[in-house]
PDB file of N, CA and C in Angstrom:
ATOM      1  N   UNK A   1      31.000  44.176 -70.638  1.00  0.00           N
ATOM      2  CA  UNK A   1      30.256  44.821 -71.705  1.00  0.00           C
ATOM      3  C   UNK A   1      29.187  45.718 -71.079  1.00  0.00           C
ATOM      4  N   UNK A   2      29.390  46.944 -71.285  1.00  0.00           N
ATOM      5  CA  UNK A   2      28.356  47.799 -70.489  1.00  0.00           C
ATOM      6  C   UNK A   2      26.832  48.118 -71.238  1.00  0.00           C
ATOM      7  N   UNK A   3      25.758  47.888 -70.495  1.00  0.00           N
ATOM      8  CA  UNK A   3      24.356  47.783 -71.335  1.00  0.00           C
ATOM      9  C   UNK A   3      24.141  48.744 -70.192  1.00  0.00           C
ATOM     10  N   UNK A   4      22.981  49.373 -71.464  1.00  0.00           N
ATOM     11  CA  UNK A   4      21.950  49.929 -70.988  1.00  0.00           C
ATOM     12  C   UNK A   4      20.551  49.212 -70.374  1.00  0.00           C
ATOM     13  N   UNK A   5      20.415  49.873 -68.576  1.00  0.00           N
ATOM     14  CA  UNK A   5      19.359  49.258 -68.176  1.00  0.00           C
ATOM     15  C   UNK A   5      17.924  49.745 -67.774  1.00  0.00           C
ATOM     16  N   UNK A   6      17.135  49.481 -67.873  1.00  0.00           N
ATOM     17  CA  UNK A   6      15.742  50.094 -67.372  1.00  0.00           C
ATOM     18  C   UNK A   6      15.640  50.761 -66.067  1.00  0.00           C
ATOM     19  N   UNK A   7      15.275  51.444 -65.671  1.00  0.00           N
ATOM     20  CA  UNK A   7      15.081  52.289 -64.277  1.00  0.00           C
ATOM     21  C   UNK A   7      13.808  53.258 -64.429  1.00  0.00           C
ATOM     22  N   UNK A   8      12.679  52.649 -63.337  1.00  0.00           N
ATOM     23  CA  UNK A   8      11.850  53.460 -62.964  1.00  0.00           C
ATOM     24  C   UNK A   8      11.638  53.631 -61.968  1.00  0.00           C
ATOM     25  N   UNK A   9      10.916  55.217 -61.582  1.00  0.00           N
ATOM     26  CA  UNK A   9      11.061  55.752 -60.378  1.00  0.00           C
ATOM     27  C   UNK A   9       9.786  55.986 -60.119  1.00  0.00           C
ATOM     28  N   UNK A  10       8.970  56.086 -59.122  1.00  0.00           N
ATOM     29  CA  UNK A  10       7.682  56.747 -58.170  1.00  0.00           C
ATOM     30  C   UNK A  10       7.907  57.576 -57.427  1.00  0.00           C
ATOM     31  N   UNK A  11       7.526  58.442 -57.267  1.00  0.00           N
ATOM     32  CA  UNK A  11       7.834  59.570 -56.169  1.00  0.00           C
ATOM     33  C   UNK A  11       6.757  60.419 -55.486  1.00  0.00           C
ATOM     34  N   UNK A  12       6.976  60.455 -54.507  1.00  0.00           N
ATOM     35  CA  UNK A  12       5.645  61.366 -53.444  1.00  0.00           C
ATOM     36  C   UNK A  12       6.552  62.001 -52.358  1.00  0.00           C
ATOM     37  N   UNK A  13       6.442  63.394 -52.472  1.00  0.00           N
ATOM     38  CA  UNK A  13       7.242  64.382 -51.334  1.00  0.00           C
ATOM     39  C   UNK A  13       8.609  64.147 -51.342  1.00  0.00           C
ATOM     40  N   UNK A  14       9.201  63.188 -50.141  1.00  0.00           N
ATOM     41  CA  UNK A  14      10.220  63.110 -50.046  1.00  0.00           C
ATOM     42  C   UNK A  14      10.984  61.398 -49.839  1.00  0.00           C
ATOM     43  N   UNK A  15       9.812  60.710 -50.469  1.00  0.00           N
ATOM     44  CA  UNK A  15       9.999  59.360 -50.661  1.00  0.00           C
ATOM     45  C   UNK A  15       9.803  59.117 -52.016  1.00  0.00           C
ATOM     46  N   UNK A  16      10.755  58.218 -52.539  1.00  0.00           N
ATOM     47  CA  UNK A  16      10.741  57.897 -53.721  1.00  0.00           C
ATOM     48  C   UNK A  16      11.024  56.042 -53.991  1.00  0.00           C
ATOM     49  N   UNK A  17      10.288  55.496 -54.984  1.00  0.00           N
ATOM     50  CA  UNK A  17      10.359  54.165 -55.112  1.00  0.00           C
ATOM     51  C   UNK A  17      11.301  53.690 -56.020  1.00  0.00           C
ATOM     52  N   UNK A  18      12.094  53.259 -56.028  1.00  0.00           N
ATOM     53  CA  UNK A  18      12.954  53.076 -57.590  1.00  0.00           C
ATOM     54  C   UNK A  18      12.956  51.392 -57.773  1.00  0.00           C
ATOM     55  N   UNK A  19      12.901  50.796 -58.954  1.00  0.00           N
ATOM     56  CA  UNK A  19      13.027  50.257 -59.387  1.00  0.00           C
ATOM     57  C   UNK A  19      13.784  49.856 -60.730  1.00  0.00           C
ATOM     58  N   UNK A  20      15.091  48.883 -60.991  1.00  0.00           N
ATOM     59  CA  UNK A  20      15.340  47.635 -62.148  1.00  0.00           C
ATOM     60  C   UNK A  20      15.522  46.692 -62.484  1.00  0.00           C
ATOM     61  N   UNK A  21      15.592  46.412 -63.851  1.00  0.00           N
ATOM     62  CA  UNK A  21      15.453  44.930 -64.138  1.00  0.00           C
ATOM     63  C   UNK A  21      16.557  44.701 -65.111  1.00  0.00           C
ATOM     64  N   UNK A  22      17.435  43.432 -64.547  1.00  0.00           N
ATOM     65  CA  UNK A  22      18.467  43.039 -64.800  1.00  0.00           C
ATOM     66  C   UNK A  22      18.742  41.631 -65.547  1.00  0.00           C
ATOM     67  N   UNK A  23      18.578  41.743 -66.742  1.00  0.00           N
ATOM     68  CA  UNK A  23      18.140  40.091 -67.583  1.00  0.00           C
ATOM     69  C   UNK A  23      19.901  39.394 -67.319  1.00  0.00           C
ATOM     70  N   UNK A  24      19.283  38.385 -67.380  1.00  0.00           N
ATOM     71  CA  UNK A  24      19.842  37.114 -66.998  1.00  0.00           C
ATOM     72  C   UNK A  24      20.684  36.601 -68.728  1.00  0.00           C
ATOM     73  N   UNK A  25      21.357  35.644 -67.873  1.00  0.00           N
ATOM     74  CA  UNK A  25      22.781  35.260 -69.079  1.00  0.00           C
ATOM     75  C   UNK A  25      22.457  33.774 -69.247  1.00  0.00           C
ATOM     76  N   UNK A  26      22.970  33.446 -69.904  1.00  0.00           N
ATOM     77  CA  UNK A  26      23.141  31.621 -70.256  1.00  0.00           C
ATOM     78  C   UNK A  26      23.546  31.510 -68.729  1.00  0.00           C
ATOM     79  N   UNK A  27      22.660  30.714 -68.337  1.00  0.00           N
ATOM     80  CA  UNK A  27      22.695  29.597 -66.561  1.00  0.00           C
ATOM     81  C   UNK A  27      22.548  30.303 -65.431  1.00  0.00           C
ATOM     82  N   UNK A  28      22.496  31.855 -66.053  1.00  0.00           N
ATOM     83  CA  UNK A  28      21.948  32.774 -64.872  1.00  0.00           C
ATOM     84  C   UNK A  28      20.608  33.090 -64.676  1.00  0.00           C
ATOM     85  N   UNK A  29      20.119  33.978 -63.671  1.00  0.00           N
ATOM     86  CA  UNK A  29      18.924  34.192 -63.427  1.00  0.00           C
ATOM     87  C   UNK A  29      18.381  36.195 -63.462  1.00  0.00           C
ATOM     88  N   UNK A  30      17.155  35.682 -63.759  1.00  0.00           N
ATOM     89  CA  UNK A  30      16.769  37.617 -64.067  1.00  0.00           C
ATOM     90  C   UNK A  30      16.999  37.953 -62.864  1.00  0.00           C
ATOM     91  N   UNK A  31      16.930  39.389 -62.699  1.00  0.00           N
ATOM     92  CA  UNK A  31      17.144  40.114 -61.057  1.00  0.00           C
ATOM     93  C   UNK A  31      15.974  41.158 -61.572  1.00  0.00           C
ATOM     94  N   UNK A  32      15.013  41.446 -60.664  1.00  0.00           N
ATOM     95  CA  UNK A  32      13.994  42.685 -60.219  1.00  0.00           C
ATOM     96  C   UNK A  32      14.232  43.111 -58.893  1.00  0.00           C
ATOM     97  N   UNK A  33      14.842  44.751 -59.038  1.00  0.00           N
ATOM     98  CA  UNK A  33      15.749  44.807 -57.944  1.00  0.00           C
ATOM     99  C   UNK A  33      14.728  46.051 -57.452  1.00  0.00           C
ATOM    100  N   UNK A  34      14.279  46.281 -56.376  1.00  0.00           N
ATOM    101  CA  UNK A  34      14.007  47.926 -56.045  1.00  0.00           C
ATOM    102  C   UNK A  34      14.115  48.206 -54.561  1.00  0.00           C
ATOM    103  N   UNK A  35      14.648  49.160 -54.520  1.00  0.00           N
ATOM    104  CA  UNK A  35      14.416  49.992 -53.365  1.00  0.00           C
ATOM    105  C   UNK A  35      13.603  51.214 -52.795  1.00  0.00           C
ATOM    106  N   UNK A  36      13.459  51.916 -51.747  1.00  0.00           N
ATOM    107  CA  UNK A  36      12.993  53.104 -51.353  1.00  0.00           C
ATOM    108  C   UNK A  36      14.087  54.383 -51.316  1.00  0.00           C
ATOM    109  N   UNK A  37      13.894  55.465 -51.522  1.00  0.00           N
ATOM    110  CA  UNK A  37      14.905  56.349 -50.941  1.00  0.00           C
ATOM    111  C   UNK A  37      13.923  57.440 -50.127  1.00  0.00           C
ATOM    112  N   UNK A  38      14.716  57.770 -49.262  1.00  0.00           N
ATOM    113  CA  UNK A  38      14.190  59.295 -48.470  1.00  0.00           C
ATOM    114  C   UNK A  38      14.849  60.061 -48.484  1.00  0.00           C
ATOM    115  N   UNK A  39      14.379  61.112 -48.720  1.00  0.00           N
ATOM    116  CA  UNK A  39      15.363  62.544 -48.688  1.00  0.00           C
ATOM    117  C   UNK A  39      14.822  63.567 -47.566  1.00  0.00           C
ATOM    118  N   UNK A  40      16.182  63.674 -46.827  1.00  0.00           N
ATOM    119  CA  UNK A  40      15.587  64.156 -45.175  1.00  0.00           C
ATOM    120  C   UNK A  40      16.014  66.056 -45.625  1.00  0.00           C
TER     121      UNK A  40
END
């Protein structure tokens, strides 16, 4: 079942922060997921 998910981003020059959040199911667990990106 495809959902729509939250995604936010920070950004300065050529680094950017991203972040989402991935709710949890009956016996599962939430996920807060983020990474960095660089753009060379």
């Amino acid at each position: 079942l495809p959902v729509l998910l939250p995604l936010a981003s920070v950004g300065y020059g050529p680094v950017t922060f991203q972040m989402t959040y991935i709710p949890g199911t009956n016996n599962n667990g939430n996920v807060y997921f983020t990474w960095m990106r660089f753009q060379f």
